[in-house]
C-alpha atoms as a PDB file:
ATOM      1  CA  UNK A   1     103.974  74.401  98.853  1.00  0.00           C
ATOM      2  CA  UNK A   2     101.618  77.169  99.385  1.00  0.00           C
ATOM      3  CA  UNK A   3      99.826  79.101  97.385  1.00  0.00           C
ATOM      4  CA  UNK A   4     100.892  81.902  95.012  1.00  0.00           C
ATOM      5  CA  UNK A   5      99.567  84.977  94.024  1.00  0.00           C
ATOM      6  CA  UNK A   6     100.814  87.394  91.257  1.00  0.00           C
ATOM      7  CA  UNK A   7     101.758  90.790  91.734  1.00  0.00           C
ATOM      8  CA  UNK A   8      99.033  92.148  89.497  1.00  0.00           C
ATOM      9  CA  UNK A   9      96.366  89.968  91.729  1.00  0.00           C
ATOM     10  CA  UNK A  10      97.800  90.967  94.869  1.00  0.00           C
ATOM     11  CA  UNK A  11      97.630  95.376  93.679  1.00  0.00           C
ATOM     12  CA  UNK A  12      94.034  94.798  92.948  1.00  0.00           C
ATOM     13  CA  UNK A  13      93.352  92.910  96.485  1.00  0.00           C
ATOM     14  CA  UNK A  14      95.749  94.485  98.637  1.00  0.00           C
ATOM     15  CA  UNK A  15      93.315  96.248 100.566  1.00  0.00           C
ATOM     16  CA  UNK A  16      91.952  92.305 101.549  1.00  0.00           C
ATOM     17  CA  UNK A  17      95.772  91.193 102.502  1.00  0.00           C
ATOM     18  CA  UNK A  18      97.609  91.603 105.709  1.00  0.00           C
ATOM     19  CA  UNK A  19     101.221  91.368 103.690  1.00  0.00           C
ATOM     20  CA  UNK A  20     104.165  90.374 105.785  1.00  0.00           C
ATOM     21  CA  UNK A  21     107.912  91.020 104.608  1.00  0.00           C
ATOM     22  CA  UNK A  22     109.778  88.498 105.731  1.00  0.00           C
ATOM     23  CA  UNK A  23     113.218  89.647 104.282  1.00  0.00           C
ATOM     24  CA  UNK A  24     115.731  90.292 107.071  1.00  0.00           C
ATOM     25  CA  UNK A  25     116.267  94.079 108.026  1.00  0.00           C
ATOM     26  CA  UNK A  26     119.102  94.662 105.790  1.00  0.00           C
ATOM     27  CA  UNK A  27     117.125  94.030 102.899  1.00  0.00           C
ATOM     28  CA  UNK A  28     114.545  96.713 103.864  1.00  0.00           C
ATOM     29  CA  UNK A  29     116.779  99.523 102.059  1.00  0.00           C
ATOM     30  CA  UNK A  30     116.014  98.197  98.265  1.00  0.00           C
ATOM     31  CA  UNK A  31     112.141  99.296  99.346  1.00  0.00           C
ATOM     32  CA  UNK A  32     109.308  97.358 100.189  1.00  0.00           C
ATOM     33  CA  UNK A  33     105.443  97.072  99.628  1.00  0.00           C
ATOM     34  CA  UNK A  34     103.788 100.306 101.471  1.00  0.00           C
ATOM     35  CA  UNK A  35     102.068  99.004 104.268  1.00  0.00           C
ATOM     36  CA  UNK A  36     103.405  95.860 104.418  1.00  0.00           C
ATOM     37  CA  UNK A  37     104.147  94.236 107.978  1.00  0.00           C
ATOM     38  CA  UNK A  38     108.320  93.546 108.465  1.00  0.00           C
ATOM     39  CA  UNK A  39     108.621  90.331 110.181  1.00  0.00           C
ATOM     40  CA  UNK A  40     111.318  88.248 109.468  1.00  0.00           C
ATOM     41  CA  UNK A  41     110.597  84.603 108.783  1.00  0.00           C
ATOM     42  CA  UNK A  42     112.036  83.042 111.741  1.00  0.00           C
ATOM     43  CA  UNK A  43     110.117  85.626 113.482  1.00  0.00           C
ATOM     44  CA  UNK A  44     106.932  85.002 111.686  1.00  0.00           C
ATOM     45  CA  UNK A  45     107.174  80.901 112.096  1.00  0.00           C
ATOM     46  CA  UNK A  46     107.521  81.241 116.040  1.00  0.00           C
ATOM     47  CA  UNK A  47     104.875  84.086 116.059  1.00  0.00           C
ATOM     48  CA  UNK A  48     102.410  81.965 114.795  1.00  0.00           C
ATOM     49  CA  UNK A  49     103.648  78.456 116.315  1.00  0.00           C
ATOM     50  CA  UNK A  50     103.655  80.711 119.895  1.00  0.00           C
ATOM     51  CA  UNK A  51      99.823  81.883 118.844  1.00  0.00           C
ATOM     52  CA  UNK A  52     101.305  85.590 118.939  1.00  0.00           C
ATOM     53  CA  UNK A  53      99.741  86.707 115.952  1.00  0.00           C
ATOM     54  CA  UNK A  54      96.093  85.478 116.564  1.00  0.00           C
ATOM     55  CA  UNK A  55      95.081  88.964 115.494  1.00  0.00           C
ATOM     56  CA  UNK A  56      95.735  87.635 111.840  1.00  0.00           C
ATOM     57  CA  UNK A  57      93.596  84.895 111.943  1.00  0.00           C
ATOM     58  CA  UNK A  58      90.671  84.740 109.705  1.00  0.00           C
ATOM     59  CA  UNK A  59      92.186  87.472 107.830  1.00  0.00           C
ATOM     60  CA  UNK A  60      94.081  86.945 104.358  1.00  0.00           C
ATOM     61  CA  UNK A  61      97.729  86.953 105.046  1.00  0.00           C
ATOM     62  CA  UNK A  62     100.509  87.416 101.730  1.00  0.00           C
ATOM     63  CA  UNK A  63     103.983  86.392 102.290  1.00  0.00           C
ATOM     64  CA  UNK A  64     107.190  87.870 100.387  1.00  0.00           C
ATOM     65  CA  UNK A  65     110.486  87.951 100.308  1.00  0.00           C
ATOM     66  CA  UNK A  66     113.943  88.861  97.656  1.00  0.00           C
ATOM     67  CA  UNK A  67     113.447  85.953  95.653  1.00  0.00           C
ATOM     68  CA  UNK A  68     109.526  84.168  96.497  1.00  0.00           C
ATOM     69  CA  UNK A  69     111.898  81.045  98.527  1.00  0.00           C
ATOM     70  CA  UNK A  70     111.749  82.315 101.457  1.00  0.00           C
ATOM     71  CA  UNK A  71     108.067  83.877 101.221  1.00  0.00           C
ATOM     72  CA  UNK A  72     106.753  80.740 100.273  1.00  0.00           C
ATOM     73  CA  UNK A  73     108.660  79.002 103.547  1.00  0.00           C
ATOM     74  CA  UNK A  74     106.868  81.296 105.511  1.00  0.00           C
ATOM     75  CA  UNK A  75     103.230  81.185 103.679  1.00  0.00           C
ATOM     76  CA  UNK A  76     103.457  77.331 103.887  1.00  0.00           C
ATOM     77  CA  UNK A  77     104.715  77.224 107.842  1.00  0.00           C
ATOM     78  CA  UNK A  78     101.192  79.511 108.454  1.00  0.00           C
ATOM     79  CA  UNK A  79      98.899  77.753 106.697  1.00  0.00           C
ATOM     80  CA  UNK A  80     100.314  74.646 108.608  1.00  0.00           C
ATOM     81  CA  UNK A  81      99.186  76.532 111.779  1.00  0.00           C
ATOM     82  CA  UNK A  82      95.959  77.431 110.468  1.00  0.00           C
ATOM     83  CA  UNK A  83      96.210  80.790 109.140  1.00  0.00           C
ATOM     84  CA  UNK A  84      95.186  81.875 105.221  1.00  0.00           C
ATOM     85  CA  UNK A  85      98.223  82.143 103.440  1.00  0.00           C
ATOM     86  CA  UNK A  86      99.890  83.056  99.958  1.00  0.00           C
ATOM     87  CA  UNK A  87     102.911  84.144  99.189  1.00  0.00           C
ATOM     88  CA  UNK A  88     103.853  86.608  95.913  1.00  0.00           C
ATOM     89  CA  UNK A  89     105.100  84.234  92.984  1.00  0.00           C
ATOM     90  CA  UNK A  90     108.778  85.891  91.933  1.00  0.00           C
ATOM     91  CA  UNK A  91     108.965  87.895  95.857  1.00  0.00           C
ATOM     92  CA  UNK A  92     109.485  91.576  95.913  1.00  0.00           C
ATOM     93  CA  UNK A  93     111.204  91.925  92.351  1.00  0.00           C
ATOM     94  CA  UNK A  94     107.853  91.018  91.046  1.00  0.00           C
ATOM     95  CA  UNK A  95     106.463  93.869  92.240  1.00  0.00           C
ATOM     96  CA  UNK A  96     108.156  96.574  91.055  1.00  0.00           C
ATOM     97  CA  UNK A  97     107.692  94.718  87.491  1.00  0.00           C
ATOM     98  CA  UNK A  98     103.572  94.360  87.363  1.00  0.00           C
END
C-alpha cells in the first residue's frame, strides 16, 4: 500500500507535487485538480515500467483517482519502480471537500 496524503496536506504542498490523474478520460468532465497531469493508470504503470517518465524521478509524484483505489494502484506500482509516490486518501471527491 502506498502512502497517503490528505487533501488539506496536498493544497499546502502542491507546488512540491507532480500530481497525476489517473481516472480514464471520461471521468475528466466532473473536473479535476488544476495542473494536474492526465495519465491513465495503465498508462502510468507502463510509463514508468518502460522508463518513459524518467523526467519525474527525484521529484514528488501524487496519485488520484474517483474513489483513492485506483490512485493508490498507481502510487504503489511507482514506488515499486523507484519513483516518490503518494496517492490522495478519499481520490478526487476529497478534494473538492478540504
Amino acid at each position: 500500500m502506498a502512502e497517503k496524503i490528505t487533501a488539506d496536506s496536498l493544497k499546502q504542498n502542491k507546488n512540491s507535487y507532480v500530481i497525476i490523474d489517473v481516472r480514464e478520460a471520461d471521468e475528466l468532465a466532473g473536473g479535476k485538480v488544476y495542473g494536474s497531469i492526465h495519465m491513465p493508470l495503465g498508462l502510468a504503470i507502463r510509463n514508468a515500467k518502460k522508463k518513459q517518465i524518467e523526467d519525474m524521478r527525484g521529484k514528488k509524484i501524487c496519485t488520484y483517482c474517483g474513489t483513492g483505489y485506483r490512485g493508490n494502484i498507481g502510487a504503489d506500482e511507482l514506488v515499486k519502480e523507484g519513483f516518490d509516490a503518494v496517492t490522495l486518501e478519499g481520490g478526487y471527491p476529497s478534494w473538492g471537500q478540504s
